[in-house]
PDB file of N, CA and C in Angstrom:
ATOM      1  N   UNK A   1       0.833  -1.177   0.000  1.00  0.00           N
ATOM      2  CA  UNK A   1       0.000   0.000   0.000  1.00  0.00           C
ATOM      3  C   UNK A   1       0.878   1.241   0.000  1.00  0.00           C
ATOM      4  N   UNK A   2       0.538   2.002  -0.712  1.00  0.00           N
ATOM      5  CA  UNK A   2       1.578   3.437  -1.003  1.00  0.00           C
ATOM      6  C   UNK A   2       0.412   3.903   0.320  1.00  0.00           C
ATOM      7  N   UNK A   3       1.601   5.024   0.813  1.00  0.00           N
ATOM      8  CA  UNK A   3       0.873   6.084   1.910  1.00  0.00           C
ATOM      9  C   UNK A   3       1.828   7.118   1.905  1.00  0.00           C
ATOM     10  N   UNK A   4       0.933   8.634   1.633  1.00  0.00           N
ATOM     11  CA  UNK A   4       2.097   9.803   1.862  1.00  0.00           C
ATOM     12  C   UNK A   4       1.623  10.211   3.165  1.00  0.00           C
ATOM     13  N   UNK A   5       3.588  10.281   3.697  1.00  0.00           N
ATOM     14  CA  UNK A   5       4.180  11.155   4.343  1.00  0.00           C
ATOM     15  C   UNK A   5       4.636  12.393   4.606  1.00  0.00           C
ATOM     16  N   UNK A   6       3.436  13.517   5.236  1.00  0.00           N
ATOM     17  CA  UNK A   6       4.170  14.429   5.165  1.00  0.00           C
ATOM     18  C   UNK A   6       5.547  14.973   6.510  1.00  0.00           C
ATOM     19  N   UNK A   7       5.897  15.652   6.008  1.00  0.00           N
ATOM     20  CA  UNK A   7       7.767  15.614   6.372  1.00  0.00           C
ATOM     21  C   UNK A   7       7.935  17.430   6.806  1.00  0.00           C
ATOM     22  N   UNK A   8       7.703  17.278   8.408  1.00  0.00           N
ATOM     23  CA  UNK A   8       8.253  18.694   8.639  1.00  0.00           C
ATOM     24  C   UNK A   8       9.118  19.130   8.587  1.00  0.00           C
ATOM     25  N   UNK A   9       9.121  20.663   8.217  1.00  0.00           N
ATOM     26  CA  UNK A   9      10.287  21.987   7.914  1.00  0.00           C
ATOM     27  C   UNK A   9      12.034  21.292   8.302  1.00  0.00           C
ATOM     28  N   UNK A  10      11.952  21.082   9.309  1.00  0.00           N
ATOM     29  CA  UNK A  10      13.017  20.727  10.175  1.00  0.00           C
ATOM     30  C   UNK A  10      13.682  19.075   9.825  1.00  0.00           C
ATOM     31  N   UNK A  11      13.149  18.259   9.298  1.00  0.00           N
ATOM     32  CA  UNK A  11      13.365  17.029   8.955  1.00  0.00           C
ATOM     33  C   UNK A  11      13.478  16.838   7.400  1.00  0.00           C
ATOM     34  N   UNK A  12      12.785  18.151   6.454  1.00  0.00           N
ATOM     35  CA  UNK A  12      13.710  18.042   5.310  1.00  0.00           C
ATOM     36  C   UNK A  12      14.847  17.670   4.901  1.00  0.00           C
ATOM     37  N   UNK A  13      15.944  18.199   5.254  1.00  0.00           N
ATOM     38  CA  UNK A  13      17.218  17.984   4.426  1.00  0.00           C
ATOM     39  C   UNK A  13      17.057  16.660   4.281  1.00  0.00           C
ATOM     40  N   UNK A  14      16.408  15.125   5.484  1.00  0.00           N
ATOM     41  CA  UNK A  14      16.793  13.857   5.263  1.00  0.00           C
ATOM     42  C   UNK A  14      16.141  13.444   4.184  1.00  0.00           C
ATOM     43  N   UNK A  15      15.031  14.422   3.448  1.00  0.00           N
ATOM     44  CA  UNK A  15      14.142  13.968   2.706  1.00  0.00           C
ATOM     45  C   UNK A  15      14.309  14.445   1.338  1.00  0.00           C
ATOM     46  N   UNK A  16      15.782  14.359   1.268  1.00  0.00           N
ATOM     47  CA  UNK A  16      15.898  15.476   0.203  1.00  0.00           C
ATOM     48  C   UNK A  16      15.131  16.641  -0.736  1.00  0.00           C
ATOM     49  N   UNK A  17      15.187  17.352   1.081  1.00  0.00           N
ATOM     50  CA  UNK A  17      14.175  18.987   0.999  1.00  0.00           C
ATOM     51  C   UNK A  17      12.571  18.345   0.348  1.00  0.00           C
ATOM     52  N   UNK A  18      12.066  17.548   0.346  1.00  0.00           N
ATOM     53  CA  UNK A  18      10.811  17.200  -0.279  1.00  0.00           C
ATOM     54  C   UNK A  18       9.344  17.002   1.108  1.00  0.00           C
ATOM     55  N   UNK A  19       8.190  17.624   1.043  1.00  0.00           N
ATOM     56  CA  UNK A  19       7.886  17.901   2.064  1.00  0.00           C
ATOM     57  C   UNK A  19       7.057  16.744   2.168  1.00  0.00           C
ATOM     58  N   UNK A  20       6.849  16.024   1.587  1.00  0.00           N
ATOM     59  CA  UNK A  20       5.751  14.764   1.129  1.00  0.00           C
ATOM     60  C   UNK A  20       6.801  13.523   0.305  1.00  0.00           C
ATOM     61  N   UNK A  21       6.610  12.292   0.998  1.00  0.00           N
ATOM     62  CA  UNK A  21       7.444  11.531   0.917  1.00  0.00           C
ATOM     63  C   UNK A  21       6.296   9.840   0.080  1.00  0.00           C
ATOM     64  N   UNK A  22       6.213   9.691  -0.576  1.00  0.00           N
ATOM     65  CA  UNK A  22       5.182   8.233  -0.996  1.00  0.00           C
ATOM     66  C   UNK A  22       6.301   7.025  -0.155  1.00  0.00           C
ATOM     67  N   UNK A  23       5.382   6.057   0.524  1.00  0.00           N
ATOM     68  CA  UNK A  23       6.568   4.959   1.023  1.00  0.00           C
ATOM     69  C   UNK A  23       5.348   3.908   0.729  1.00  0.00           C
ATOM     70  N   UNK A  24       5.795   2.451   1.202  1.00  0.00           N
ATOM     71  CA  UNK A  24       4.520   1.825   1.397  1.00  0.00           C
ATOM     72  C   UNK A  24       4.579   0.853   2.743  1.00  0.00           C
ATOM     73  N   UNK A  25       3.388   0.240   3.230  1.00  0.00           N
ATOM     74  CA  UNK A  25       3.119  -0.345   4.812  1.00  0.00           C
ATOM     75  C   UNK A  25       1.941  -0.083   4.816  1.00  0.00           C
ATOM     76  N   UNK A  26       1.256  -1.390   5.938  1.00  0.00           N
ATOM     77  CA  UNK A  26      -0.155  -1.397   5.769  1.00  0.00           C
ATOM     78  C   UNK A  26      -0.300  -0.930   7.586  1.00  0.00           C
ATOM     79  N   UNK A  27       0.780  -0.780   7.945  1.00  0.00           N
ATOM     80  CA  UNK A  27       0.696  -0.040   9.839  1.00  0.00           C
ATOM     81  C   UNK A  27       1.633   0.931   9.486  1.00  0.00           C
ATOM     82  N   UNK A  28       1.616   2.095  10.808  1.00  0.00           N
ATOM     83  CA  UNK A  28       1.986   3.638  10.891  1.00  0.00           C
ATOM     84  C   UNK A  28       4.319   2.625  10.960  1.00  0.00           C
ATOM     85  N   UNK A  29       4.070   1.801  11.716  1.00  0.00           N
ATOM     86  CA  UNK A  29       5.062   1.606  11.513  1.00  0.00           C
ATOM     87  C   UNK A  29       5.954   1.098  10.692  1.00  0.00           C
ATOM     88  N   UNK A  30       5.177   0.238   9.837  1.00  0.00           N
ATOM     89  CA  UNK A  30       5.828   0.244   8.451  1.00  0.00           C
ATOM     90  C   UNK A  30       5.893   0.991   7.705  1.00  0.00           C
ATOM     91  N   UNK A  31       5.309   1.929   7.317  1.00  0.00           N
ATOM     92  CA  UNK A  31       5.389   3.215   6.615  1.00  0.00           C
ATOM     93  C   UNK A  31       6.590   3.885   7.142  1.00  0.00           C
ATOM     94  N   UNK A  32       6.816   3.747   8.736  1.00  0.00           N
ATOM     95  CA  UNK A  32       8.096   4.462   9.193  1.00  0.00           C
ATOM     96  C   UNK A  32       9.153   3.937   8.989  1.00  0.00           C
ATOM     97  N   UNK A  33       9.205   2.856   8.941  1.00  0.00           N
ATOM     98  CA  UNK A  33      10.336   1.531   8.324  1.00  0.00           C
ATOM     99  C   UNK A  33      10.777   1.746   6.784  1.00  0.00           C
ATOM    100  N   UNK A  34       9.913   1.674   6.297  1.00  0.00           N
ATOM    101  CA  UNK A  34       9.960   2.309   4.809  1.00  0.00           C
ATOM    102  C   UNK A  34      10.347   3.709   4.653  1.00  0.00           C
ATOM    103  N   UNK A  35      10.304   4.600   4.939  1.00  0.00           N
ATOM    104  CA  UNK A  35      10.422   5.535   5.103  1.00  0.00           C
ATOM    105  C   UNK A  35      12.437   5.956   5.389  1.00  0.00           C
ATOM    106  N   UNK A  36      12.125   5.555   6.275  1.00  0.00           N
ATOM    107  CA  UNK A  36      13.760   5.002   6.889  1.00  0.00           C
ATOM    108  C   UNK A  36      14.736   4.403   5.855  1.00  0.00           C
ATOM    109  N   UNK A  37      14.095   3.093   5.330  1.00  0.00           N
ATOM    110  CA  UNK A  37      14.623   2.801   3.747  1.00  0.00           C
ATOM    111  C   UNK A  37      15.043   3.774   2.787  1.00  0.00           C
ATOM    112  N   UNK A  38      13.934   4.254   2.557  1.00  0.00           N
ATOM    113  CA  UNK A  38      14.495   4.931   1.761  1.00  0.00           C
ATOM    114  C   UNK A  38      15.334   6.982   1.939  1.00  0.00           C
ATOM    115  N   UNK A  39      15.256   6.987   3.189  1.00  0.00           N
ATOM    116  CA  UNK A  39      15.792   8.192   3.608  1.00  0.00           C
ATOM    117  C   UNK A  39      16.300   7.598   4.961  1.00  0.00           C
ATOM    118  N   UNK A  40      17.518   7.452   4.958  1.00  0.00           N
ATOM    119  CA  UNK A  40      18.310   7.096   6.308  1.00  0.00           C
ATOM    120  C   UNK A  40      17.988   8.366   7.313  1.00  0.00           C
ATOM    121  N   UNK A  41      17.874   7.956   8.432  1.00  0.00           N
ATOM    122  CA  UNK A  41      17.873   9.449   9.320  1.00  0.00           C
ATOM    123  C   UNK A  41      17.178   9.604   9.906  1.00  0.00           C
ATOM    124  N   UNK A  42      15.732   9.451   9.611  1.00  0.00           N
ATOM    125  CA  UNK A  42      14.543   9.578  10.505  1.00  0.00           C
ATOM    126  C   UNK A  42      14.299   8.417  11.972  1.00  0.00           C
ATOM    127  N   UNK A  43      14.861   7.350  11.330  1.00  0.00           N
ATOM    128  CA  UNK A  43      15.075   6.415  12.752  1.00  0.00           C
ATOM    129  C   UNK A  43      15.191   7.288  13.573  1.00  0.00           C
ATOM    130  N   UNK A  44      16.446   7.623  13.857  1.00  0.00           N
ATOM    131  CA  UNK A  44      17.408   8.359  14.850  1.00  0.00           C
ATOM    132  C   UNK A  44      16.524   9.328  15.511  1.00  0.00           C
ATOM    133  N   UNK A  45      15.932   9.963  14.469  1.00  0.00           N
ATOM    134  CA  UNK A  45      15.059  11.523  15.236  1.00  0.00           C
ATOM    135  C   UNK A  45      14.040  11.019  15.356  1.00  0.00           C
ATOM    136  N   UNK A  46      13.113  10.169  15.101  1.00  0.00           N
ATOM    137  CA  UNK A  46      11.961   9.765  15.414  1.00  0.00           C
ATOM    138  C   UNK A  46      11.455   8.461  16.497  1.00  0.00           C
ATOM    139  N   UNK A  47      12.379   7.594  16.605  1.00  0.00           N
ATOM    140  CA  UNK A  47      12.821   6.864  17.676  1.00  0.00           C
ATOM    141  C   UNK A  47      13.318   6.728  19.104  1.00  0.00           C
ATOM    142  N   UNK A  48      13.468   6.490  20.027  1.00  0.00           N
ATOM    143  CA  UNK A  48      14.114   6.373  21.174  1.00  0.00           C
ATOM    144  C   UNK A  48      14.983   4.981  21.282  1.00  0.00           C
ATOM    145  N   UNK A  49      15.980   5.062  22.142  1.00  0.00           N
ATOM    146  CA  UNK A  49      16.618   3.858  22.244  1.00  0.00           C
ATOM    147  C   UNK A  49      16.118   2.261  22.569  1.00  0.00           C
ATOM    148  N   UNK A  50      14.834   2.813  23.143  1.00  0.00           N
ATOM    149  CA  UNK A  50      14.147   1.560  23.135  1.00  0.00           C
ATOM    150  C   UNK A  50      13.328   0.863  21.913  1.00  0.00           C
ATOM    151  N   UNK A  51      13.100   1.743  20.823  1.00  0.00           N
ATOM    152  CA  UNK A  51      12.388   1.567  19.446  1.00  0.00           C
ATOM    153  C   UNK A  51      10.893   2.445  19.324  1.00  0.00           C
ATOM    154  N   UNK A  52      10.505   2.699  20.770  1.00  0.00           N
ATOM    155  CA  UNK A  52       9.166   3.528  21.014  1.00  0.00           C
ATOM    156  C   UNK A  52       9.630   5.293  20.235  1.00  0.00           C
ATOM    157  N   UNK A  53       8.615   5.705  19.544  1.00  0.00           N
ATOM    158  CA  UNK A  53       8.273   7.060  19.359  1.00  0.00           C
ATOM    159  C   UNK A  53       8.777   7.539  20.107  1.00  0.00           C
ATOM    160  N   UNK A  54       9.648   8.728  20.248  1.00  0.00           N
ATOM    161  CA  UNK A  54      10.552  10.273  20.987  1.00  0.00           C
ATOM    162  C   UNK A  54       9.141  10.759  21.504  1.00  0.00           C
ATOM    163  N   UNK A  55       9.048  11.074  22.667  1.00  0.00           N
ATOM    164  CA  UNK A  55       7.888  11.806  23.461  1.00  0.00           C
ATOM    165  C   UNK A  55       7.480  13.022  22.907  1.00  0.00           C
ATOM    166  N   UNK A  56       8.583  13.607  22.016  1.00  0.00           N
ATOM    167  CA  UNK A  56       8.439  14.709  21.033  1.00  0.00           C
ATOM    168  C   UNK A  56       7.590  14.719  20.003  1.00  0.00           C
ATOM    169  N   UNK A  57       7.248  13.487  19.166  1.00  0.00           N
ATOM    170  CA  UNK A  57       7.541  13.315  18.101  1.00  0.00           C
ATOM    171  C   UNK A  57       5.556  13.153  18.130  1.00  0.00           C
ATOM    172  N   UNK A  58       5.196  14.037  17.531  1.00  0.00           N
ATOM    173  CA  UNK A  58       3.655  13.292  16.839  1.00  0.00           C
ATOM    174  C   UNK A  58       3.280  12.806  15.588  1.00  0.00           C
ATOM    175  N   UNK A  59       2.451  12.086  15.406  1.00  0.00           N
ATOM    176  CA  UNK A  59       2.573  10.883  13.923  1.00  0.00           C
ATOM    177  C   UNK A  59       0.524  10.876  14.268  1.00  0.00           C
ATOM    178  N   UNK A  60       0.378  11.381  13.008  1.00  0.00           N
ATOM    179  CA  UNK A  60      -0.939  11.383  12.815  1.00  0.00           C
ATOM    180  C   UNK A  60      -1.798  10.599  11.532  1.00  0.00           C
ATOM    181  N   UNK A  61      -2.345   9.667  11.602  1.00  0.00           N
ATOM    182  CA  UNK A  61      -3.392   9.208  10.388  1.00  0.00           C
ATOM    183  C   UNK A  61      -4.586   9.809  10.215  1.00  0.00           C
ATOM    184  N   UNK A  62      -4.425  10.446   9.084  1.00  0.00           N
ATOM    185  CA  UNK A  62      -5.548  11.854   9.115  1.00  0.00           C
ATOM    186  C   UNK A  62      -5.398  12.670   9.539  1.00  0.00           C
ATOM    187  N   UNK A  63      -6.074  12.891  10.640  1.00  0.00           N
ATOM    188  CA  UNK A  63      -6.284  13.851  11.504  1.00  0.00           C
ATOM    189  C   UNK A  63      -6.489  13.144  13.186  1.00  0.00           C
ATOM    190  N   UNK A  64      -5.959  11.983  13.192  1.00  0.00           N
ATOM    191  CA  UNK A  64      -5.528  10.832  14.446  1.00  0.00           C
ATOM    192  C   UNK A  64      -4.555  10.654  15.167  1.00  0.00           C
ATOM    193  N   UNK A  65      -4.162  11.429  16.129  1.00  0.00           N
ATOM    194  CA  UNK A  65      -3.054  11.015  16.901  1.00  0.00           C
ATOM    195  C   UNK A  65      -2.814   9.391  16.730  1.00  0.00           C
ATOM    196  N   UNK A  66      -1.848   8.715  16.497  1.00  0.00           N
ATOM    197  CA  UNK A  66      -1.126   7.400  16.503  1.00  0.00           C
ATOM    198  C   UNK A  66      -1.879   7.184  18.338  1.00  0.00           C
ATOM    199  N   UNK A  67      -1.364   8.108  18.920  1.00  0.00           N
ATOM    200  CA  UNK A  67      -1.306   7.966  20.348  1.00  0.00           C
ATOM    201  C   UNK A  67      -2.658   7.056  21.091  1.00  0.00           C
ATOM    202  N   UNK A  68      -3.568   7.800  20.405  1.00  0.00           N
ATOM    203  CA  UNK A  68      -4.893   7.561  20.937  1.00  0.00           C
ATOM    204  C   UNK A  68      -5.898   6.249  20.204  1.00  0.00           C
ATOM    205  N   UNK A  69      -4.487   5.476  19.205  1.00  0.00           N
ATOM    206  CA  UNK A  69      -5.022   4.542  18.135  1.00  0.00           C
ATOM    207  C   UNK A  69      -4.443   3.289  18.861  1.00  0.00           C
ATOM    208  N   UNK A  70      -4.022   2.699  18.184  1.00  0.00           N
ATOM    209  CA  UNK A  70      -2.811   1.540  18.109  1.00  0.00           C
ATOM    210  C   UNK A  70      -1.319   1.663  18.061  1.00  0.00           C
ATOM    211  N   UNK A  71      -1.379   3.144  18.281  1.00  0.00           N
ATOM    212  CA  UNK A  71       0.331   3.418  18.086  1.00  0.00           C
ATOM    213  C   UNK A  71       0.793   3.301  16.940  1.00  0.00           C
ATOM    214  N   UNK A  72       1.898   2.465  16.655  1.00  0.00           N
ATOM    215  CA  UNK A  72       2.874   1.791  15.660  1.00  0.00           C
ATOM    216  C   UNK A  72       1.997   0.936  14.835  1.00  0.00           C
ATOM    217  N   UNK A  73       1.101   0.367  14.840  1.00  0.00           N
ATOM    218  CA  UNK A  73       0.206  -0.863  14.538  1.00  0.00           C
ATOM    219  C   UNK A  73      -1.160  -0.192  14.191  1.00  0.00           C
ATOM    220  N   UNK A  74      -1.019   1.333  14.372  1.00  0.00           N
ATOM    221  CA  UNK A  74      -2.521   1.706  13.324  1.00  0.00           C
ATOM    222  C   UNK A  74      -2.525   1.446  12.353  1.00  0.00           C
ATOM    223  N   UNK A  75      -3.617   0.852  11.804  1.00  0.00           N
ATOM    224  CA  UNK A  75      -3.518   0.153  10.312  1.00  0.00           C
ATOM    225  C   UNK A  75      -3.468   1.197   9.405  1.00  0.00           C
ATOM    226  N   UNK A  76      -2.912   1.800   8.251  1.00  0.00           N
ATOM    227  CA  UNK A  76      -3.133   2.659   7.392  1.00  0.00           C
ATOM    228  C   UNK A  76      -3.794   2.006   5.735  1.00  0.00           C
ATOM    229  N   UNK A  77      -4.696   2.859   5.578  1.00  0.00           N
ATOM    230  CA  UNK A  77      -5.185   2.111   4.399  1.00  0.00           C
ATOM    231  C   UNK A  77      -4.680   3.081   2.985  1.00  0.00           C
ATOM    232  N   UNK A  78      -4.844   2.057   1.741  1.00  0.00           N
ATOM    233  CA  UNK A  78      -4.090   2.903   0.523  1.00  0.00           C
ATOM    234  C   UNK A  78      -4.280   3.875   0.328  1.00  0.00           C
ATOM    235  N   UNK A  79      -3.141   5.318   0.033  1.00  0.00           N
ATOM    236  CA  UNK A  79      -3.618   6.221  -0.240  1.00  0.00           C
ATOM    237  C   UNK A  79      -3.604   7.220   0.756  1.00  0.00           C
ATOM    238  N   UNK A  80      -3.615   6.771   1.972  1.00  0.00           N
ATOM    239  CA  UNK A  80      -3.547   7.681   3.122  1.00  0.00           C
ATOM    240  C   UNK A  80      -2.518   8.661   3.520  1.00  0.00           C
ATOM    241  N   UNK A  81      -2.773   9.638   4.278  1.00  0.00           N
ATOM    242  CA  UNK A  81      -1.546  10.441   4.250  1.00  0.00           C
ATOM    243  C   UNK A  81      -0.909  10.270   6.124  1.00  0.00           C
ATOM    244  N   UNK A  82       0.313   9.911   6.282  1.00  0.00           N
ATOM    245  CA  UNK A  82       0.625  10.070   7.624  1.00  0.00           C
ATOM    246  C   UNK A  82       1.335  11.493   8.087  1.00  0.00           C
ATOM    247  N   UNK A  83       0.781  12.240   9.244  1.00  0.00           N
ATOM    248  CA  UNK A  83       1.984  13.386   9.264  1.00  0.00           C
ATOM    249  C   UNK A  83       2.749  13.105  10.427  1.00  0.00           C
ATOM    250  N   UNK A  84       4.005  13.655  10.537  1.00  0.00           N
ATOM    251  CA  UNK A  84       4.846  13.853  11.623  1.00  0.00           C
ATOM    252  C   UNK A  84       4.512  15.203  11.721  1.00  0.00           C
ATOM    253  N   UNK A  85       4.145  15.311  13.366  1.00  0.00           N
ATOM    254  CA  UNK A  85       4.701  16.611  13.761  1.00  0.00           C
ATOM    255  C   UNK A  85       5.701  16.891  15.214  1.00  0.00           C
ATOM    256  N   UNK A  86       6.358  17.310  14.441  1.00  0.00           N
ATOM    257  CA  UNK A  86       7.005  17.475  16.237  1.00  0.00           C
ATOM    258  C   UNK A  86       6.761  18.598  17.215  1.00  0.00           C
ATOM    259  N   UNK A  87       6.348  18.390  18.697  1.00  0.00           N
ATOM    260  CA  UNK A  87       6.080  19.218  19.498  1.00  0.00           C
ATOM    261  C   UNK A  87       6.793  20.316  19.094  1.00  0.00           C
ATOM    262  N   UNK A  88       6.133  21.529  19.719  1.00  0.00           N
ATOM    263  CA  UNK A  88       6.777  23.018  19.955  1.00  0.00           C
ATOM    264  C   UNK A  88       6.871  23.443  21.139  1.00  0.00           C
ATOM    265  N   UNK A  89       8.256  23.789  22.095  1.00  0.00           N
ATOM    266  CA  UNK A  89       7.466  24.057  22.697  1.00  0.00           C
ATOM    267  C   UNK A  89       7.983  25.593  22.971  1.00  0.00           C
ATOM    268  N   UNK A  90       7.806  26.403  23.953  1.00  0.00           N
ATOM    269  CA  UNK A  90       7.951  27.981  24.140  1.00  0.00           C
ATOM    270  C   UNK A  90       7.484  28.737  25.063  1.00  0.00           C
ATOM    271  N   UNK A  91       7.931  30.085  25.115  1.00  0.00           N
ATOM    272  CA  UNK A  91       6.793  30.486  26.649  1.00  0.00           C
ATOM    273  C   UNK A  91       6.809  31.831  26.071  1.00  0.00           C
TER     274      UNK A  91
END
């Protein structure tokens, strides 16, 4: 299943500057696996040492926090778009 990725400001360069990435996976985490394939780099920033999501890091199907789904194992269906966003934070 193809699924676009969109790819924030800050995580460009790994994406060679492209803000929308096509990968394929039928869960949020294969898409991230794939993803990884084919743009080395995002592991690292999107990961923790244990393999869990950076507490930073938000990953949305649709308009779905991952968080409030299945996590890694939300199913994504063809065509879908996943976003990363990463927290902001500021005062």
């Amino acid at each position: 299943m193809t699924i676009s990725v969109r790819i924030p400001t800050q995580l460009r360069p790994l994406a060679g500057g492209q803000s929308t990435v096509a990968v394929d996976g039928s869960t949020v985490g294969e898409a991230l696996k794939s993803l990884e394939a084919a743009h080395p780099g995002f592991e690292d920033r999107l990961f923790d040492e244990t393999g869990k999501l950076r507490r930073f890091v938000n990953v949305f199907v649709a308009e779905e926090d991952i968080r409030f789904l299945d996590g890694l194992e939300t199913p994504v269906a063809d065509g879908a778009t996943l976003s990363i966003v990463p927290a902001v934070a500021g005062g």
